[in-house]
C-alpha atoms as a PDB file:
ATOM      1  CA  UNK A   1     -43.106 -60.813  16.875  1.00  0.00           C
ATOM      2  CA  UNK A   2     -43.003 -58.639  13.636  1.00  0.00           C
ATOM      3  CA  UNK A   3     -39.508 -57.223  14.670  1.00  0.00           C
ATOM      4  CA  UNK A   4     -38.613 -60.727  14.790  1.00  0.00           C
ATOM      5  CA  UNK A   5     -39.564 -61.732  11.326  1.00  0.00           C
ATOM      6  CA  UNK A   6     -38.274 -58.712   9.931  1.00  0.00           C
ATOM      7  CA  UNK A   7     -35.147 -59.795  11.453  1.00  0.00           C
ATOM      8  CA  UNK A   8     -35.398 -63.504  10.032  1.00  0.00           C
ATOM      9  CA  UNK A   9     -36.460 -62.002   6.557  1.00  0.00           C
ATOM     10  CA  UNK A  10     -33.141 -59.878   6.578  1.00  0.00           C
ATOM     11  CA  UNK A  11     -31.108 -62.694   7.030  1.00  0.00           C
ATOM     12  CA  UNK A  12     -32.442 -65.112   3.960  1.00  0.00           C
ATOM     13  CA  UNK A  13     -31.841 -61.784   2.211  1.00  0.00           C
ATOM     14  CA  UNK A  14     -28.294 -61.702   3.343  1.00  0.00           C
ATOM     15  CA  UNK A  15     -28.022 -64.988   2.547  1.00  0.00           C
ATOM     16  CA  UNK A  16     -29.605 -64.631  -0.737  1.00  0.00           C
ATOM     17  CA  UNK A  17     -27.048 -62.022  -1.210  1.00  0.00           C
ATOM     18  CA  UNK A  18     -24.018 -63.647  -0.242  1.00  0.00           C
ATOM     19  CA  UNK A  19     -25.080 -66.879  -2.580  1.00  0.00           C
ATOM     20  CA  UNK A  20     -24.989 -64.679  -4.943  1.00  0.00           C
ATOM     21  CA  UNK A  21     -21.799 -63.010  -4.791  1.00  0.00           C
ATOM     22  CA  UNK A  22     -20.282 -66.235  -4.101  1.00  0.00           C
ATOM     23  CA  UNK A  23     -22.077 -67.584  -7.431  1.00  0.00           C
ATOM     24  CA  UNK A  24     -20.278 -64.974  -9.035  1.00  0.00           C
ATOM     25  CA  UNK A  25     -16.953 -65.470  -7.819  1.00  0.00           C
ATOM     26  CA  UNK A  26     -16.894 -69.005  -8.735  1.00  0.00           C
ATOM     27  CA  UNK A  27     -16.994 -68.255 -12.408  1.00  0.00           C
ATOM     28  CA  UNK A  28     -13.075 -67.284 -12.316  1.00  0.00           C
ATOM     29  CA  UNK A  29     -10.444 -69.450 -11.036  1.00  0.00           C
ATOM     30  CA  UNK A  30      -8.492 -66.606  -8.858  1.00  0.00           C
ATOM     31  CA  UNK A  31     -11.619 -65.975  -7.220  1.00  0.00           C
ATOM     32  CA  UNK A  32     -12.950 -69.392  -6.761  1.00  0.00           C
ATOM     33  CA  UNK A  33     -11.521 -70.071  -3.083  1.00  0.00           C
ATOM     34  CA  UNK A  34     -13.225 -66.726  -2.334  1.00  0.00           C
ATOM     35  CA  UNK A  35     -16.290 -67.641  -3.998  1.00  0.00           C
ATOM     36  CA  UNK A  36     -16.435 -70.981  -2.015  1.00  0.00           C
ATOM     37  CA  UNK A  37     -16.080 -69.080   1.202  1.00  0.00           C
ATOM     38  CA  UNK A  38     -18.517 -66.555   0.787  1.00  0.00           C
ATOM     39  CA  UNK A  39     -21.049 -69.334  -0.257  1.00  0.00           C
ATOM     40  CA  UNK A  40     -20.552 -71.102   2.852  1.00  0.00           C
ATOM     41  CA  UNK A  41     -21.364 -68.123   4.690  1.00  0.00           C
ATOM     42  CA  UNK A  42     -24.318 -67.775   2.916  1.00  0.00           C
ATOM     43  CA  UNK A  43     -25.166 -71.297   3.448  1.00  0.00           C
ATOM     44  CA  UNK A  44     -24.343 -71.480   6.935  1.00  0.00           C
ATOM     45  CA  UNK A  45     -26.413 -68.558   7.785  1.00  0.00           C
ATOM     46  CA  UNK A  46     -29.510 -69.467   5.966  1.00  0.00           C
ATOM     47  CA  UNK A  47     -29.328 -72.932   7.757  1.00  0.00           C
ATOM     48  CA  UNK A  48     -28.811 -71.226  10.735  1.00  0.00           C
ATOM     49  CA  UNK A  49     -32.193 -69.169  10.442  1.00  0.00           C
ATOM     50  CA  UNK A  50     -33.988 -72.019   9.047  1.00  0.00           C
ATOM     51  CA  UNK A  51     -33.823 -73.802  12.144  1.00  0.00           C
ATOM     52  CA  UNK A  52     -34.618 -70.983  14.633  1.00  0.00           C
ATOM     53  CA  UNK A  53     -36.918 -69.933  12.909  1.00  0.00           C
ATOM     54  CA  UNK A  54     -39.250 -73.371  12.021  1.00  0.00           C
ATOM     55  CA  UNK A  55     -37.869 -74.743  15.205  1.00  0.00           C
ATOM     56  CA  UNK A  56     -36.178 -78.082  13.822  1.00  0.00           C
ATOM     57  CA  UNK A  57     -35.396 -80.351  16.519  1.00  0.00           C
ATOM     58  CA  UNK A  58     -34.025 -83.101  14.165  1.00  0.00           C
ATOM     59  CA  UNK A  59     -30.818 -82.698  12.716  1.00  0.00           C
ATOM     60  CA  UNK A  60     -29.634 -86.187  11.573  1.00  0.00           C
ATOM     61  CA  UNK A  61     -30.458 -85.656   8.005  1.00  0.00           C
ATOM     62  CA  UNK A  62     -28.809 -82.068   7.900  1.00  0.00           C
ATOM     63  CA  UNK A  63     -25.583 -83.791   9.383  1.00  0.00           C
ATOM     64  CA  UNK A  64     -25.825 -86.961   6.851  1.00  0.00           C
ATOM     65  CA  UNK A  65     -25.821 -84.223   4.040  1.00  0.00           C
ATOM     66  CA  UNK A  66     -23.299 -81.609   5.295  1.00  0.00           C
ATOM     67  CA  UNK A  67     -20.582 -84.802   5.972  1.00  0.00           C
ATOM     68  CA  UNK A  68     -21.509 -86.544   2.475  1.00  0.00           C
ATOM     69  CA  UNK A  69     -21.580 -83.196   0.381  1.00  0.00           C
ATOM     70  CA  UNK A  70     -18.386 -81.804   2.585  1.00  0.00           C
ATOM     71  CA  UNK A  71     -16.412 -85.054   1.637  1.00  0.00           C
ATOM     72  CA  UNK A  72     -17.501 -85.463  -1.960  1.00  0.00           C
ATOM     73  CA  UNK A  73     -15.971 -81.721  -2.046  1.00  0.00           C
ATOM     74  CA  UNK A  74     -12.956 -82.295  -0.101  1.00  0.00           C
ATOM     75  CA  UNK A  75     -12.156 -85.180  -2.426  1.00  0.00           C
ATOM     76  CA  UNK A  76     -12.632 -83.599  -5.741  1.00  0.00           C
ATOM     77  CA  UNK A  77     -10.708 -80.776  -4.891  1.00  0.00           C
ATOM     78  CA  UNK A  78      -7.734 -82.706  -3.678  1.00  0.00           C
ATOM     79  CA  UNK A  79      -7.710 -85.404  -6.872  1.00  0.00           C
ATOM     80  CA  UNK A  80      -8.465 -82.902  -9.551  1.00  0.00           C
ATOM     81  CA  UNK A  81      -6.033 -82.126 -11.673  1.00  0.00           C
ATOM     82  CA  UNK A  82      -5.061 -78.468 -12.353  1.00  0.00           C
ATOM     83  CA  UNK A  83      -5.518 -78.595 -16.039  1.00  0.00           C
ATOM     84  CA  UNK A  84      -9.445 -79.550 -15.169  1.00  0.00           C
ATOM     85  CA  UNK A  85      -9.499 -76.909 -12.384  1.00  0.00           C
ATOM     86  CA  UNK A  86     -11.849 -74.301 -14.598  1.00  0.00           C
ATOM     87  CA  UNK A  87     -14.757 -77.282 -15.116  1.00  0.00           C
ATOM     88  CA  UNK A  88     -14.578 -78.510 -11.344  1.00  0.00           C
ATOM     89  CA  UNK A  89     -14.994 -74.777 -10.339  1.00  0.00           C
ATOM     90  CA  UNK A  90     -17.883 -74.766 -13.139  1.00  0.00           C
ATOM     91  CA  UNK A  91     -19.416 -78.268 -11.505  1.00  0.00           C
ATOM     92  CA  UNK A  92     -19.209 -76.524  -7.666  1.00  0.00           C
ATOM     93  CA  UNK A  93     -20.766 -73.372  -9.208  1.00  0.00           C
ATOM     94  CA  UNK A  94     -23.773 -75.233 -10.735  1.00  0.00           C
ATOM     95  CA  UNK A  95     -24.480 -77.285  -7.730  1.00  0.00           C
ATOM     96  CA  UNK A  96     -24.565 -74.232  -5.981  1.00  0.00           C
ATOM     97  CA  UNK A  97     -27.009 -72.964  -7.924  1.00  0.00           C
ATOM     98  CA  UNK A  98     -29.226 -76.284  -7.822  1.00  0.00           C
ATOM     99  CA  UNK A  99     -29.194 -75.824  -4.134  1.00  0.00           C
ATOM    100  CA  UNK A 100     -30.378 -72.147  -4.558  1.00  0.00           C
ATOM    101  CA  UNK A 101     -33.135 -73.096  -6.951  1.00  0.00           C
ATOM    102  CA  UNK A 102     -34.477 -76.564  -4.711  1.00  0.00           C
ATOM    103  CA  UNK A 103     -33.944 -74.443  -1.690  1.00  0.00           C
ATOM    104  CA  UNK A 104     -35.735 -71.623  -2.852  1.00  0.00           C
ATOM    105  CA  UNK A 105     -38.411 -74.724  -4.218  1.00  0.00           C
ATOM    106  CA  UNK A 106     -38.885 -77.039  -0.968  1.00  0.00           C
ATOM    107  CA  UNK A 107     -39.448 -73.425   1.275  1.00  0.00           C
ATOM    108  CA  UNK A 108     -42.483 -73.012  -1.081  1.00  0.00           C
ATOM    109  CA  UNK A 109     -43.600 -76.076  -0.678  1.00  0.00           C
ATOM    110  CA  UNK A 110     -43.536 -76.554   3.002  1.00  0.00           C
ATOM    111  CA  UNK A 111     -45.886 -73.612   2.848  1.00  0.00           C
ATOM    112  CA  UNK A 112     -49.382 -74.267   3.857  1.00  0.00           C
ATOM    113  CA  UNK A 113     -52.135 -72.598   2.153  1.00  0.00           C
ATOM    114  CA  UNK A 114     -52.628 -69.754   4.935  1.00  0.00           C
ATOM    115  CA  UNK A 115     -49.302 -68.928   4.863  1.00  0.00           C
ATOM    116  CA  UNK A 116     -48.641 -68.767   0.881  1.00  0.00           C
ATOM    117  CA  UNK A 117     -52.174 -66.194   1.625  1.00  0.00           C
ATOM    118  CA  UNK A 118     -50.751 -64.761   4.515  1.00  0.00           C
ATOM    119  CA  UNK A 119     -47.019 -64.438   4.203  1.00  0.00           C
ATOM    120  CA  UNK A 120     -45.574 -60.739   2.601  1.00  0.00           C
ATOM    121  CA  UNK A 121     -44.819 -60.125  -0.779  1.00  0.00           C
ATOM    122  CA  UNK A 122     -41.268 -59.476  -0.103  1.00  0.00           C
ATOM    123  CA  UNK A 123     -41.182 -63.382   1.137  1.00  0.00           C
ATOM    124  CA  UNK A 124     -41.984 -64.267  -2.464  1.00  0.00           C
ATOM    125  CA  UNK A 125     -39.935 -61.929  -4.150  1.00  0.00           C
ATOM    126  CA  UNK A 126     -37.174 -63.478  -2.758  1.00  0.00           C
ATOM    127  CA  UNK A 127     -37.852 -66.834  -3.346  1.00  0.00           C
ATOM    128  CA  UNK A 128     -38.423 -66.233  -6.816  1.00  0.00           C
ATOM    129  CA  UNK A 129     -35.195 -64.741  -7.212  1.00  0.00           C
ATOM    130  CA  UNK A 130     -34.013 -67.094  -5.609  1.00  0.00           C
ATOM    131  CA  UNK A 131     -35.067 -69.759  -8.012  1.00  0.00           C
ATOM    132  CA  UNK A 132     -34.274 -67.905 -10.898  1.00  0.00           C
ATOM    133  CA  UNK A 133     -30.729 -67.058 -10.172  1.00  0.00           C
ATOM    134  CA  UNK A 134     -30.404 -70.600  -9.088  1.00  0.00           C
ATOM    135  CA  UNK A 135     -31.396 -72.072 -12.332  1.00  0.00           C
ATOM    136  CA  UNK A 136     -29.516 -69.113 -14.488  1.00  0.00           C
ATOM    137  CA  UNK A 137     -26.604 -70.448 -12.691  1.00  0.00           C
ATOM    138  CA  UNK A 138     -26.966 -74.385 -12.752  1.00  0.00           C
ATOM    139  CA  UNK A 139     -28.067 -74.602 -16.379  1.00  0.00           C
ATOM    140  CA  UNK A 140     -25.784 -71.601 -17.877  1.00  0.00           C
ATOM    141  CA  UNK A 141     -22.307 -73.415 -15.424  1.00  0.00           C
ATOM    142  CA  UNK A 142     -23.720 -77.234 -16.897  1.00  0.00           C
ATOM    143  CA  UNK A 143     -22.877 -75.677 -20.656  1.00  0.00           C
ATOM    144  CA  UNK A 144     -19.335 -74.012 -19.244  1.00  0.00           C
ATOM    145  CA  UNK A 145     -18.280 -77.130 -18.124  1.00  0.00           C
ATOM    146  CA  UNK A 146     -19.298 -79.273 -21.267  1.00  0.00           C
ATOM    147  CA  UNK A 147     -17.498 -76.545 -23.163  1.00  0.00           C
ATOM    148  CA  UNK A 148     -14.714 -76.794 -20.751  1.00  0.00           C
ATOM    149  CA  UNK A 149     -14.498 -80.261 -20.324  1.00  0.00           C
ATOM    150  CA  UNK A 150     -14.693 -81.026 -24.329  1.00  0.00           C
ATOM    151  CA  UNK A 151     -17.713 -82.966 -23.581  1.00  0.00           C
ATOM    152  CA  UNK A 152     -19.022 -80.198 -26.037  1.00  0.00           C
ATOM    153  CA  UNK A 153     -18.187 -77.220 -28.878  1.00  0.00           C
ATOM    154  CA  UNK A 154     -16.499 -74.973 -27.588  1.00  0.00           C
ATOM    155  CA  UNK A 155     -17.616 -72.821 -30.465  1.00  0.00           C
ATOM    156  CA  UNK A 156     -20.484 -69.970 -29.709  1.00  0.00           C
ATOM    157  CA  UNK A 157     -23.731 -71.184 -31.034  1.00  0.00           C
ATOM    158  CA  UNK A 158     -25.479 -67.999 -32.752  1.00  0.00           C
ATOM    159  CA  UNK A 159     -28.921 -68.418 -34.399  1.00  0.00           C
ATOM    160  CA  UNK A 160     -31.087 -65.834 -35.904  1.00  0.00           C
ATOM    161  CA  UNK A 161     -33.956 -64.586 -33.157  1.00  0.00           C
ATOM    162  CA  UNK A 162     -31.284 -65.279 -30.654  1.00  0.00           C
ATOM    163  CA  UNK A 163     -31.535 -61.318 -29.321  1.00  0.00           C
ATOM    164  CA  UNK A 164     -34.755 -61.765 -29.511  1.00  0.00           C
ATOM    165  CA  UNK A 165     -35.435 -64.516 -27.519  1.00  0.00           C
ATOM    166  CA  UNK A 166     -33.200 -63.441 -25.239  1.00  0.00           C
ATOM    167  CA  UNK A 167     -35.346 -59.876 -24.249  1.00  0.00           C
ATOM    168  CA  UNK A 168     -38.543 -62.537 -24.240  1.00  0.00           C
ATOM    169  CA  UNK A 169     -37.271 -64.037 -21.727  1.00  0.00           C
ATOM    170  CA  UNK A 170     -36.572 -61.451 -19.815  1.00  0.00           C
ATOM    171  CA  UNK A 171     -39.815 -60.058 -20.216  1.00  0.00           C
ATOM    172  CA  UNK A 172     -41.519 -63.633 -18.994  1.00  0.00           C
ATOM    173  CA  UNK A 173     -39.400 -63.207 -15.761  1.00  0.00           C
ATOM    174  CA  UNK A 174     -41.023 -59.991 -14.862  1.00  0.00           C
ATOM    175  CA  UNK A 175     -44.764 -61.255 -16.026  1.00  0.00           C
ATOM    176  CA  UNK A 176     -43.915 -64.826 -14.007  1.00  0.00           C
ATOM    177  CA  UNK A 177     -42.577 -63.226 -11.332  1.00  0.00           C
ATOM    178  CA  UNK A 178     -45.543 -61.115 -10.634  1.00  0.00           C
ATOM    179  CA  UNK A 179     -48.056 -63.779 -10.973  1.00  0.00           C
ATOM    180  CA  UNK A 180     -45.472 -65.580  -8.796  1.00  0.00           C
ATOM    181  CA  UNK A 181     -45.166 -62.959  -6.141  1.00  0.00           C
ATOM    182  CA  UNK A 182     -49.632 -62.708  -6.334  1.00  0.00           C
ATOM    183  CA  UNK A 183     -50.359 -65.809  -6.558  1.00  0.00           C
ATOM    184  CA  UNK A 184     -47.918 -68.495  -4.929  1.00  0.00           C
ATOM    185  CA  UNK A 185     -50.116 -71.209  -4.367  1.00  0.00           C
ATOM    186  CA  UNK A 186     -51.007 -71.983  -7.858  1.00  0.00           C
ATOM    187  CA  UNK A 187     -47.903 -74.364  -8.808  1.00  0.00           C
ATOM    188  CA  UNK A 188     -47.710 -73.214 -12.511  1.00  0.00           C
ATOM    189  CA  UNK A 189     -45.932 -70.115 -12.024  1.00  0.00           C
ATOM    190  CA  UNK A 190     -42.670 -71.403  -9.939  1.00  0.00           C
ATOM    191  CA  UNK A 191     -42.776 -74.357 -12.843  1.00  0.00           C
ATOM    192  CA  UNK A 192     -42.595 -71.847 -15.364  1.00  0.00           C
ATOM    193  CA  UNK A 193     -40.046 -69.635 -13.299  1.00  0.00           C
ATOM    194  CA  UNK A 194     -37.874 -72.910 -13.086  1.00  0.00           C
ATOM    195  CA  UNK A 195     -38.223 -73.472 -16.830  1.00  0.00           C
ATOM    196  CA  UNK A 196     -37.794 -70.018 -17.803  1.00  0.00           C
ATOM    197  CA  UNK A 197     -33.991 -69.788 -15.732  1.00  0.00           C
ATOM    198  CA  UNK A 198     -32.897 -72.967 -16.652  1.00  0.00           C
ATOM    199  CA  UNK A 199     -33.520 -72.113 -20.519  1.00  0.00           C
ATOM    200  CA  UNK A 200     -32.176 -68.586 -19.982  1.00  0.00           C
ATOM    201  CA  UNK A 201     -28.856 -69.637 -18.393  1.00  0.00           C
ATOM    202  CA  UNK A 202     -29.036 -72.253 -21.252  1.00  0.00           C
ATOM    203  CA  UNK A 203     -29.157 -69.624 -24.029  1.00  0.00           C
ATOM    204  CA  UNK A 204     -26.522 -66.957 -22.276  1.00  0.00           C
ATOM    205  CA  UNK A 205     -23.969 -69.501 -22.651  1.00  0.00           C
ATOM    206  CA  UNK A 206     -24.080 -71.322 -25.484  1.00  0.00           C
ATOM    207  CA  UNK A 207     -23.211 -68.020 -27.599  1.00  0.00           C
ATOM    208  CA  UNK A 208     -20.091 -67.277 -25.541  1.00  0.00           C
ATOM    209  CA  UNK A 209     -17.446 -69.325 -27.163  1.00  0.00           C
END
């Protein structure tokens, strides 16, 4: 049994992984198709494992999404124009990051209380990583594609304490995610990891111009 949920863990690692580097790839149109791909991997392989591993029997609402999302997709990428190409690639790559955070969310949930006491740390590390690199990405690739789009200055916004509040942040990841990794069935620390990515990802990208 343990070999088998090492096994399991490896793969929502993997797939953690290849979200990831898929994430990344999306942020440059020559490596957008690529990026695309290699999410779909990911995404296929950590639905894959989800439903060996809690036993899912019914699949009618995974179907109903995959044909909904896969034709809202296959639309927008054939009516786009070229000149809008960089926001729609900005648009994909923050929806992929809202599934990453509210993936890395609903697993938590559907915890019960022995398991948040019982499950390994590494479990949690990875779900909080996976939330915060979700919401780095959704709220930081919402502000590329106002700036993108027009819908917003383009201009870098640069305030004093911005350095500063930058490095807090980053320090309120590491003290979050430890209470997060300790404690996971108190709610307020994956609320504050969601708030503290989605205002991070905020702040990265505003002062690019």
């Amino acid at each position: 049994v343990s070999d088998i949920v090492t096994v399991i863990n490896l793969a929502y690692v993997v797939a953690a992984a290849l979200f990831i580097l898929g994430l990344k790839l999306l942020s440059h149109p020559d490596t957008a198709k690529k990026g695309n791909f290699i999410s779909a991997i990911g995404m296929l392989v950590a639905v894959v494992v989800t439903l060996l591993d809690q036993q899912i029997i019914s699949y009618h609402y995974i179907l109903l999404g995959f044909v909904i999302g896969g034709a809202f997709g296959a639309w927008k990428a054939k009516t786009v124009e070229m000149t809008a190409m960089p926001e729609m690639v900005s648009l994909f790559n923050g929806f992929g990051g809202a599934a990453s955070l509210l993936l890395g969310w609903a697993t938590l949930a559907g915890m019960s209380l022995i398991t948040l006491k019982t499950e390994s740390a590494f479990t949690f590390i990875t779900l909080f990583f996976t939330i915060l690199v979700g919401g780095i990405t959704f709220s930081g690739s919402v502000v590329a594609w106002g700036k993108l789009s027009g819908k917003m200055s383009s201009k870098a916004v640069i305030f004093t304490g911005l350095r500063e509040l930058s490095i807090l942040h980053l320090i309120g990841m590491v003290v979050i995610g430890y209470f997060f990794t300790t404690d996971p069935s108190n709610p307020l620390w994956i609320y504050c990891a969601i708030a503290l990515s989605l205002s991070f990802g905020l702040w990265a990208t505003i002062s690019i111009g």
